[in-house]
PDB file of N, CA and C in Angstrom:
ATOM      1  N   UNK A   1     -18.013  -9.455 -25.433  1.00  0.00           N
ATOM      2  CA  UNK A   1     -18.149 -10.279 -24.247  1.00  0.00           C
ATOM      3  C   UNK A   1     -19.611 -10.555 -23.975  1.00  0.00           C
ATOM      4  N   UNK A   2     -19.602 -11.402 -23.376  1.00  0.00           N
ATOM      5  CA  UNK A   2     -21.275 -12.214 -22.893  1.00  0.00           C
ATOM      6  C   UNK A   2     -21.848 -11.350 -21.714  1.00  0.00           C
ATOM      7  N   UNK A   3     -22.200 -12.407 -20.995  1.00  0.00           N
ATOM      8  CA  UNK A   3     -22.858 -11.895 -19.527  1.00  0.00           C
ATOM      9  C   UNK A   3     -21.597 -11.365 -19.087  1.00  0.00           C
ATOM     10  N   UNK A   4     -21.895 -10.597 -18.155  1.00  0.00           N
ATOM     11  CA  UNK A   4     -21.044 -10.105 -16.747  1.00  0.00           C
ATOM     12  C   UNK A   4     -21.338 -10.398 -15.573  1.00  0.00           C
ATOM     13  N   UNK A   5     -20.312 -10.802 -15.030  1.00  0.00           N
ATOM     14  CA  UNK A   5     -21.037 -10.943 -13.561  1.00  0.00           C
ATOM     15  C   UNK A   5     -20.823  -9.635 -12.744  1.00  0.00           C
ATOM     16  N   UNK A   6     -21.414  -9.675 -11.289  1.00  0.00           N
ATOM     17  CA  UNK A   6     -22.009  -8.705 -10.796  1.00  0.00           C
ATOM     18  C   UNK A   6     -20.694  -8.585  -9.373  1.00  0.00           C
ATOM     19  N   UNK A   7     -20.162  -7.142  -9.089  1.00  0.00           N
ATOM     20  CA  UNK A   7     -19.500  -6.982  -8.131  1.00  0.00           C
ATOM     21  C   UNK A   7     -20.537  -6.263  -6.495  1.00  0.00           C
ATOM     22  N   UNK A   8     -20.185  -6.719  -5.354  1.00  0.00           N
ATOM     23  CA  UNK A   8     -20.844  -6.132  -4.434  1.00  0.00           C
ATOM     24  C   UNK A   8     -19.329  -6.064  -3.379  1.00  0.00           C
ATOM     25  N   UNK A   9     -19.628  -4.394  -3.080  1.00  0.00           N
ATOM     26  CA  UNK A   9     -18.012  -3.993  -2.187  1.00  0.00           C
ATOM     27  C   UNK A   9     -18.508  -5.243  -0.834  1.00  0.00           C
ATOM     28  N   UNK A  10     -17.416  -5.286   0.028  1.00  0.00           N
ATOM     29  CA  UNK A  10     -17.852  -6.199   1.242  1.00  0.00           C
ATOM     30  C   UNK A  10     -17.013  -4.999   2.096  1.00  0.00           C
ATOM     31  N   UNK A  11     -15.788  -4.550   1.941  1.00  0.00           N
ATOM     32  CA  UNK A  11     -14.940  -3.578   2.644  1.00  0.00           C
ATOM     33  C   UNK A  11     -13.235  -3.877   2.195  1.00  0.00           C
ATOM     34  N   UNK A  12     -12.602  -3.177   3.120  1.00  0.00           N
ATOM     35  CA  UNK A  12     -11.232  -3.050   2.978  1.00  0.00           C
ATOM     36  C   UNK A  12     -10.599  -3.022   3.865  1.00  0.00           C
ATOM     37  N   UNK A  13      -9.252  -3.057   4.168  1.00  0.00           N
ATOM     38  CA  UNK A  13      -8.236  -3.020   5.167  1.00  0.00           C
ATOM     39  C   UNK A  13      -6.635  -2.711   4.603  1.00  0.00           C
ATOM     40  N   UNK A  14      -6.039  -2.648   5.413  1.00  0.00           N
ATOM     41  CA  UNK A  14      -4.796  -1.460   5.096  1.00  0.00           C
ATOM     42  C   UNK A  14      -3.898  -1.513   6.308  1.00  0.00           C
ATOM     43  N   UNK A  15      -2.559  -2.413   5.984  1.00  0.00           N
ATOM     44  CA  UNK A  15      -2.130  -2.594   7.005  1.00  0.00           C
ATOM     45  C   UNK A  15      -0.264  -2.620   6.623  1.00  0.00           C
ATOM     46  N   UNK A  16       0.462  -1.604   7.333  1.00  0.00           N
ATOM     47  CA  UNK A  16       1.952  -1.849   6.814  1.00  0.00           C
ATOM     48  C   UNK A  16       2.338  -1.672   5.389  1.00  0.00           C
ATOM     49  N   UNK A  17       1.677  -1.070   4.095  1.00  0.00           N
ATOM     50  CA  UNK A  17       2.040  -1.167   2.965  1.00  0.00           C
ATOM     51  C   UNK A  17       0.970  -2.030   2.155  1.00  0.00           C
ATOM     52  N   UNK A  18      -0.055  -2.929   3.133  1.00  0.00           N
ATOM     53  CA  UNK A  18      -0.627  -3.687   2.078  1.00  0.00           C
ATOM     54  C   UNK A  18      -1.597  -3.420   2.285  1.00  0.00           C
ATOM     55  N   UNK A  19      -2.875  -3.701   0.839  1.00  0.00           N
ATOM     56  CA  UNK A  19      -4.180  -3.234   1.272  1.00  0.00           C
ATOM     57  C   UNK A  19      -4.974  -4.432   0.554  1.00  0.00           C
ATOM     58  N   UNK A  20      -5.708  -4.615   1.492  1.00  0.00           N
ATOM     59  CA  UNK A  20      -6.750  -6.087   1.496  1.00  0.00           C
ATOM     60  C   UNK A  20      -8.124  -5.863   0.517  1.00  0.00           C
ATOM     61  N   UNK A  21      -8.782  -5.850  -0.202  1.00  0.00           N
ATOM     62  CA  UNK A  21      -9.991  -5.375  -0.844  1.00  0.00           C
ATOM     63  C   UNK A  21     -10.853  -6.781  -1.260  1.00  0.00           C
ATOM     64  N   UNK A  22     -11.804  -6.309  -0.533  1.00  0.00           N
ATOM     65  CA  UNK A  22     -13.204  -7.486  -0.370  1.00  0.00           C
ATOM     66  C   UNK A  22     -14.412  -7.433  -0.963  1.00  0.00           C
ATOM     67  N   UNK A  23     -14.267  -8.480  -1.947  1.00  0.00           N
ATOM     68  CA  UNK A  23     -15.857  -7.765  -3.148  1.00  0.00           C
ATOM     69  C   UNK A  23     -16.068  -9.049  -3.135  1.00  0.00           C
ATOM     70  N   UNK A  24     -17.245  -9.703  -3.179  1.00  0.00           N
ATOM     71  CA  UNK A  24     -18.017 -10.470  -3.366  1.00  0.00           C
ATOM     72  C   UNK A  24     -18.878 -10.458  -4.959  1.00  0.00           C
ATOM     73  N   UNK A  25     -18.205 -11.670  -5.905  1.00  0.00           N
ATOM     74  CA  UNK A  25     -18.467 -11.950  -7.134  1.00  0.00           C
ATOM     75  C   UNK A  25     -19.367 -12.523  -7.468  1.00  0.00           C
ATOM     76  N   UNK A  26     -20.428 -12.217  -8.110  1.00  0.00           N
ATOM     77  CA  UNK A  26     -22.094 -13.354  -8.454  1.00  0.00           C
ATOM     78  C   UNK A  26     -21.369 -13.809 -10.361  1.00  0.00           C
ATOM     79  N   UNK A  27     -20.507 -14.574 -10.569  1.00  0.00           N
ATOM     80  CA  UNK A  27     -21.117 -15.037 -12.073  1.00  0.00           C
ATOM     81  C   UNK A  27     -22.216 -15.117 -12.766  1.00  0.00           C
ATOM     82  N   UNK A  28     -21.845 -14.555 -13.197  1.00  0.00           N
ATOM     83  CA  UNK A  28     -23.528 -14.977 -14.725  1.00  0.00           C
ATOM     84  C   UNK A  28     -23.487 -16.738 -14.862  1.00  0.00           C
ATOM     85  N   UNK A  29     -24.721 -16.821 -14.680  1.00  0.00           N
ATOM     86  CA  UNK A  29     -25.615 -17.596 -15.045  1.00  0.00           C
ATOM     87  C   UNK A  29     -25.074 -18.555 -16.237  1.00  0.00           C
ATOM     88  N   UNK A  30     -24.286 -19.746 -16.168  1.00  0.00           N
ATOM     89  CA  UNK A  30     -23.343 -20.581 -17.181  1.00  0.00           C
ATOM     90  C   UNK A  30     -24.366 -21.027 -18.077  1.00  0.00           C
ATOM     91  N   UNK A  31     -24.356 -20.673 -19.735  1.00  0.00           N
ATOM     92  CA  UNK A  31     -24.909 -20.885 -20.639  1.00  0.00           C
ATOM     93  C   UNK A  31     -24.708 -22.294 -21.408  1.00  0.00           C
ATOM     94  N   UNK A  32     -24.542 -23.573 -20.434  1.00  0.00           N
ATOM     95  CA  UNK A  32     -24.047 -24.854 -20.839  1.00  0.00           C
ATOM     96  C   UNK A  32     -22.939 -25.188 -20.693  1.00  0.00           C
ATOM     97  N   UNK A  33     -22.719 -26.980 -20.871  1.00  0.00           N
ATOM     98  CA  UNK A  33     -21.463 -27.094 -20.338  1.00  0.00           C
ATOM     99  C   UNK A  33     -19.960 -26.733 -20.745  1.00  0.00           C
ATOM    100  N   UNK A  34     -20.036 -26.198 -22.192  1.00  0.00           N
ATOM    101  CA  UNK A  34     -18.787 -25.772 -22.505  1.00  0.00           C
ATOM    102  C   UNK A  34     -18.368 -24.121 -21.895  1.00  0.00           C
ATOM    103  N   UNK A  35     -19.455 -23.299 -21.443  1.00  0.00           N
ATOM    104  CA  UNK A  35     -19.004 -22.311 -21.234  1.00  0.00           C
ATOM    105  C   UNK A  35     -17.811 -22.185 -20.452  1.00  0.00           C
ATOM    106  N   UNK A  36     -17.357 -21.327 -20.569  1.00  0.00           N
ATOM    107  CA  UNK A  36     -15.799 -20.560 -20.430  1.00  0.00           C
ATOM    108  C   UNK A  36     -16.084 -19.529 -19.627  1.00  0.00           C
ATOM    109  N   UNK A  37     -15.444 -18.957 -18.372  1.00  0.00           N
ATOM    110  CA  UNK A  37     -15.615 -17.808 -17.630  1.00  0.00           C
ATOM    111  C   UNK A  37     -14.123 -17.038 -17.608  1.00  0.00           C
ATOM    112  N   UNK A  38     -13.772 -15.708 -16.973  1.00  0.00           N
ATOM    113  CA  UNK A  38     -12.467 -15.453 -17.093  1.00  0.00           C
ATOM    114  C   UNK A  38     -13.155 -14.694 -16.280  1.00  0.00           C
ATOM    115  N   UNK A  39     -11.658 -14.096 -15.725  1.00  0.00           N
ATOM    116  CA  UNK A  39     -11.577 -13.146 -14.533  1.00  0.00           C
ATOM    117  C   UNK A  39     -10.612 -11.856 -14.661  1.00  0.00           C
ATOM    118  N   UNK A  40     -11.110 -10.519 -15.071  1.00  0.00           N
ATOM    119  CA  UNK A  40     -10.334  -9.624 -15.714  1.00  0.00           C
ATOM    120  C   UNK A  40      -9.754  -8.758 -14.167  1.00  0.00           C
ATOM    121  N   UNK A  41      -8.564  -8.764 -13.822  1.00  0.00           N
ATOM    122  CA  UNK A  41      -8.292  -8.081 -13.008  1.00  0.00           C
ATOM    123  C   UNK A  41      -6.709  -7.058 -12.978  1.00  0.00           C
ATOM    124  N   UNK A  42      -7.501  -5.905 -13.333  1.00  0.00           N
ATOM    125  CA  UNK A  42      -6.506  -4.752 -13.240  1.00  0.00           C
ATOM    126  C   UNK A  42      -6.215  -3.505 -12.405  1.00  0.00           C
ATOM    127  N   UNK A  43      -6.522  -4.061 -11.036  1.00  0.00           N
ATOM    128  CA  UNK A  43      -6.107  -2.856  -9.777  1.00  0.00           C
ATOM    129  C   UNK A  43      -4.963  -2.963  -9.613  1.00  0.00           C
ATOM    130  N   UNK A  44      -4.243  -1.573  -9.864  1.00  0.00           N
ATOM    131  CA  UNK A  44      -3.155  -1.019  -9.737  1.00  0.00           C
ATOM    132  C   UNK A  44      -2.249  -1.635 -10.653  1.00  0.00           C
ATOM    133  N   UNK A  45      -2.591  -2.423 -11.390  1.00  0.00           N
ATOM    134  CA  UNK A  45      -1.049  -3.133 -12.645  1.00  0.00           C
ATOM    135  C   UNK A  45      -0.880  -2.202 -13.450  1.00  0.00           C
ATOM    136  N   UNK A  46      -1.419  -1.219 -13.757  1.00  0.00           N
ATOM    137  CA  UNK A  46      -0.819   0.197 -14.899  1.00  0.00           C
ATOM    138  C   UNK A  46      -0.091   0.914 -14.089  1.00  0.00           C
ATOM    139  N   UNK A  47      -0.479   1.043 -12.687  1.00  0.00           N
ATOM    140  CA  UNK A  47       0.028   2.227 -12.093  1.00  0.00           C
ATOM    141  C   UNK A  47       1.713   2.161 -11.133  1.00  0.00           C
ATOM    142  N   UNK A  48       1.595   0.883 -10.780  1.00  0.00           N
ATOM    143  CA  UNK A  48       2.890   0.830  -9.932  1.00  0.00           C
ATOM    144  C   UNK A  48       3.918  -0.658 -10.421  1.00  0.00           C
ATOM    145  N   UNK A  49       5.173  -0.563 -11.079  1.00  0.00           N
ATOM    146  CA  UNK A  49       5.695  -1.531 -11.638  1.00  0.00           C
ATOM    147  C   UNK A  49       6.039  -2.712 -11.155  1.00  0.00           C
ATOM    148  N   UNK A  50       6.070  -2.780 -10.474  1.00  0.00           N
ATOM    149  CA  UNK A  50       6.327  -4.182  -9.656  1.00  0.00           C
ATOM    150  C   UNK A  50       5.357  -5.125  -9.029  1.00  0.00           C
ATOM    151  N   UNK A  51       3.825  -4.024  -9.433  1.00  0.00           N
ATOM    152  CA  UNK A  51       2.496  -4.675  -8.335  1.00  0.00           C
ATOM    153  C   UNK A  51       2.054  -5.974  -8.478  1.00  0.00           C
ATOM    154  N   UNK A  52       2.167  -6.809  -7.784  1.00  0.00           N
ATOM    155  CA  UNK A  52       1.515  -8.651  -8.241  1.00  0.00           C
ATOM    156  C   UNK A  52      -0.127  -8.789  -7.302  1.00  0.00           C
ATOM    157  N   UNK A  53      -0.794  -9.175  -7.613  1.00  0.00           N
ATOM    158  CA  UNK A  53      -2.165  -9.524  -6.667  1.00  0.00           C
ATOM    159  C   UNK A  53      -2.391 -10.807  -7.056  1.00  0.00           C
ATOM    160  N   UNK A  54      -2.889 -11.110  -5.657  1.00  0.00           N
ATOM    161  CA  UNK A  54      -3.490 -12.489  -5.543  1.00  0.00           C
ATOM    162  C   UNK A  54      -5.378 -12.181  -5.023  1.00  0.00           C
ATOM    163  N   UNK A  55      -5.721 -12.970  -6.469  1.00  0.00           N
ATOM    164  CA  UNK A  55      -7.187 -13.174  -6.360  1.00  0.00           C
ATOM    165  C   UNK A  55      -7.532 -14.213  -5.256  1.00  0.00           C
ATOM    166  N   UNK A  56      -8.206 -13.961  -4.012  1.00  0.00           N
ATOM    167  CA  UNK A  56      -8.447 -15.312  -3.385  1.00  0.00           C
ATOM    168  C   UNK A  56      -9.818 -15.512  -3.926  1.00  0.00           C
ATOM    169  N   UNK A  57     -10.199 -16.914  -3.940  1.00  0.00           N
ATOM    170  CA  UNK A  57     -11.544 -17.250  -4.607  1.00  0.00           C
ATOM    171  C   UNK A  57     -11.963 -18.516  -3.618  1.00  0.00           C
ATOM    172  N   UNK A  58     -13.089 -17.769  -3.061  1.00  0.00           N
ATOM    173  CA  UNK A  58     -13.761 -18.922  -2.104  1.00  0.00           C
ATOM    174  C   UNK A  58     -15.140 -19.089  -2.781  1.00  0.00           C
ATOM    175  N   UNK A  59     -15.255 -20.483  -3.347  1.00  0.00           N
ATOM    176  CA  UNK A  59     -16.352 -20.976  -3.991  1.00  0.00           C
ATOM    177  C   UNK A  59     -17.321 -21.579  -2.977  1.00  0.00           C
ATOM    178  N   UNK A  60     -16.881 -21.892  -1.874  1.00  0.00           N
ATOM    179  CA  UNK A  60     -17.895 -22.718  -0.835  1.00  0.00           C
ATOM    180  C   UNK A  60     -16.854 -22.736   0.853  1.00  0.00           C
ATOM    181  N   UNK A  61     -17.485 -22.946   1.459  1.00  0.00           N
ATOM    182  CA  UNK A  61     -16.622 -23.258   2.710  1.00  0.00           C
ATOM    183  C   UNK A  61     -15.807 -24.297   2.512  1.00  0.00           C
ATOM    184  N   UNK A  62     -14.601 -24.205   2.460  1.00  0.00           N
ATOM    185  CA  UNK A  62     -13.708 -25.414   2.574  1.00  0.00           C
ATOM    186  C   UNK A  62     -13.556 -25.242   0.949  1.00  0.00           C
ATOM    187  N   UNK A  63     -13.646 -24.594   0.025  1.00  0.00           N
ATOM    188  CA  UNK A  63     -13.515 -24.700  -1.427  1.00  0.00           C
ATOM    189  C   UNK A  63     -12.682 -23.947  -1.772  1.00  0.00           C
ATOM    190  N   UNK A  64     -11.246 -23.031  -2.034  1.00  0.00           N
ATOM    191  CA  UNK A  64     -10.497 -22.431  -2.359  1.00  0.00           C
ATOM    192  C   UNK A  64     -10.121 -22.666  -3.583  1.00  0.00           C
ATOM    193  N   UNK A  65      -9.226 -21.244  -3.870  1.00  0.00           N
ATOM    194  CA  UNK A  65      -8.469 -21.163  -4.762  1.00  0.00           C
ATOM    195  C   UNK A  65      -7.780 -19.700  -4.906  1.00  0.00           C
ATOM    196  N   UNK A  66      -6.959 -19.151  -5.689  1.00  0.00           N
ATOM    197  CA  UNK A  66      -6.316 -18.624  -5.833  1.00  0.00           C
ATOM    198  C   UNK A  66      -5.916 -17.915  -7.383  1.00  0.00           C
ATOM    199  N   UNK A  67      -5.589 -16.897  -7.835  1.00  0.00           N
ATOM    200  CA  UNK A  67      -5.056 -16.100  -8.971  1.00  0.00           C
ATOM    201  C   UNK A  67      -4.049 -14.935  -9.057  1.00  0.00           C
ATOM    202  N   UNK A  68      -2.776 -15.685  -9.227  1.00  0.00           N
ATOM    203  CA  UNK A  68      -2.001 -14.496  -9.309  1.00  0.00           C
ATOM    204  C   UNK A  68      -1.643 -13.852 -10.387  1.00  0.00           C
ATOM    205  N   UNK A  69      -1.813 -12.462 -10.514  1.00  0.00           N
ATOM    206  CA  UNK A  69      -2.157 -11.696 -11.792  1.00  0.00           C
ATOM    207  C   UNK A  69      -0.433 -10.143 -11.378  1.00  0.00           C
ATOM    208  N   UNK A  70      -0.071 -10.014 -12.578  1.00  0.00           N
ATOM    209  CA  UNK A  70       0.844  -8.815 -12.730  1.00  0.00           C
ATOM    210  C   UNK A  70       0.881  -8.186 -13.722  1.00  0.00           C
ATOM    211  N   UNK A  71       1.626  -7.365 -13.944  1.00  0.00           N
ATOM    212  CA  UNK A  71       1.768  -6.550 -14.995  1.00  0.00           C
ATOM    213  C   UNK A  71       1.557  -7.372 -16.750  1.00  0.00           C
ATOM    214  N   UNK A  72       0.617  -7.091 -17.381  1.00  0.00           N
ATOM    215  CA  UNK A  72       0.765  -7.789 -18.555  1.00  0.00           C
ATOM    216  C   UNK A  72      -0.155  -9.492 -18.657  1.00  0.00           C
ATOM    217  N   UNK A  73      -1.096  -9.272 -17.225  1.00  0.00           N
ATOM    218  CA  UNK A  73      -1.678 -10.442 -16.885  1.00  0.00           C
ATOM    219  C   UNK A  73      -2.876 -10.616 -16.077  1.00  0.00           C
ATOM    220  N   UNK A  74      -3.645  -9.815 -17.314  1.00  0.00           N
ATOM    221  CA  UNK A  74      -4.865  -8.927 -16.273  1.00  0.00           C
ATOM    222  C   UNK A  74      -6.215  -9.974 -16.309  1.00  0.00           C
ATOM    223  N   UNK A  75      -6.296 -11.003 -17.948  1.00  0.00           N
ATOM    224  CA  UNK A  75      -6.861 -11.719 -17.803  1.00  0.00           C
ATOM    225  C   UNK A  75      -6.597 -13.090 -17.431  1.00  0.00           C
ATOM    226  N   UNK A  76      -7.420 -14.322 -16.873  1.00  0.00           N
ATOM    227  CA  UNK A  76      -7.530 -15.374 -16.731  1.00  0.00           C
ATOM    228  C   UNK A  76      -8.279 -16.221 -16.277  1.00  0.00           C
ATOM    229  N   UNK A  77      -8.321 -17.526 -17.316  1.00  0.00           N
ATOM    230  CA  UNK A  77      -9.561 -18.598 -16.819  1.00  0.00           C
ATOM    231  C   UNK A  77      -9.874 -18.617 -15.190  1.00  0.00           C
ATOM    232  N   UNK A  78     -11.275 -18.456 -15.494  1.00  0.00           N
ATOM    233  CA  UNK A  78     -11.738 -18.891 -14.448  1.00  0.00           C
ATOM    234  C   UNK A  78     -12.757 -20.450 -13.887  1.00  0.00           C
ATOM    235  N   UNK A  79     -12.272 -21.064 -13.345  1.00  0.00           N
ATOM    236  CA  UNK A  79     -12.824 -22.615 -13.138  1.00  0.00           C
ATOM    237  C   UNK A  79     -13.800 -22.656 -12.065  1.00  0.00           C
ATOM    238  N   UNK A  80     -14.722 -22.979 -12.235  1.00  0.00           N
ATOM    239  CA  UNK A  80     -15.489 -23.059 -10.856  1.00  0.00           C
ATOM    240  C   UNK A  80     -15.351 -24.761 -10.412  1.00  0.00           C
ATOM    241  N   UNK A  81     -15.841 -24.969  -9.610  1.00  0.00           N
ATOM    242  CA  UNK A  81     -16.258 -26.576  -8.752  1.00  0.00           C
ATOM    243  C   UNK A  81     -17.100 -27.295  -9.380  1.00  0.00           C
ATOM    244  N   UNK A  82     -16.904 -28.375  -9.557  1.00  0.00           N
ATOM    245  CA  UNK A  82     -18.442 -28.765 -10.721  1.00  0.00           C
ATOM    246  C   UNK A  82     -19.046 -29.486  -9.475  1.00  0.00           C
ATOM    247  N   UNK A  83     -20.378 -29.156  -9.396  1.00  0.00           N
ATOM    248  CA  UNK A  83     -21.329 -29.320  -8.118  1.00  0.00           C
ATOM    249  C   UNK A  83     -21.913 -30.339  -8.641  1.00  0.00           C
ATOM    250  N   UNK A  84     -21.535 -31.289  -7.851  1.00  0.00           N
ATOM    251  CA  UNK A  84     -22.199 -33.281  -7.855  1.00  0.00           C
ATOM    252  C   UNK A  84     -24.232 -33.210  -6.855  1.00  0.00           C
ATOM    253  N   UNK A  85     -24.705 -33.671  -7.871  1.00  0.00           N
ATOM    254  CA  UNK A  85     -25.923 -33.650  -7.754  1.00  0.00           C
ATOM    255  C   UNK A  85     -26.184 -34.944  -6.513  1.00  0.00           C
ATOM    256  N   UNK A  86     -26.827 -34.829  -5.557  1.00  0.00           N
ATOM    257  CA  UNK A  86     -27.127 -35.681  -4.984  1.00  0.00           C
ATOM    258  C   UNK A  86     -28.473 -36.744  -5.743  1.00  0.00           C
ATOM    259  N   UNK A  87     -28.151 -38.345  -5.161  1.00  0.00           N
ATOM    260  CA  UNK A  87     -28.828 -39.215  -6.255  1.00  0.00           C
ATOM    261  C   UNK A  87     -30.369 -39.115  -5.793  1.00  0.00           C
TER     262      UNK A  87
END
């Protein structure tokens, strides 16, 4: 694998059975326009059989997206926004 990007905790929450976990993602630095990013995510998919998570991914205010990952589906593309240069 290439670069890595960088995790920073933000916090957590825990409410009724579900637990919220808040990390703030820096990507590495895109090495041109074909680069390819992915998003490896495996909390709790070994440990409990039925577990599904949803990656929320906020690229900008008003910029969303989403990744739902389960058992057997730890990796996946990751797309960012392609940022329009002002003229």
């Amino acid at each position: 694998m290439g670069n890595r990007s960088t995790l920073q905790w933000v916090g957590m929450e825990s409410e009724r059975g579900w637990l919220w976990i808040h990390l703030e993602l820096t990507p590495p630095v895109a090495r041109g326009v074909e680069s390819k990013m992915y998003l490896a995510h495996r909390i709790f998919l070994d440990r409990i059989e039925m577990q599904e998570n949803t990656v929320a991914i906020l690229h900008a205010p008003g910029n969303r997206g989403s990744l739902q990952f389960k058992k057997g589906e730890s990796i996946k593309p990751l797309t960012a926004p392609v940022e329009v240069q002002p003229n």
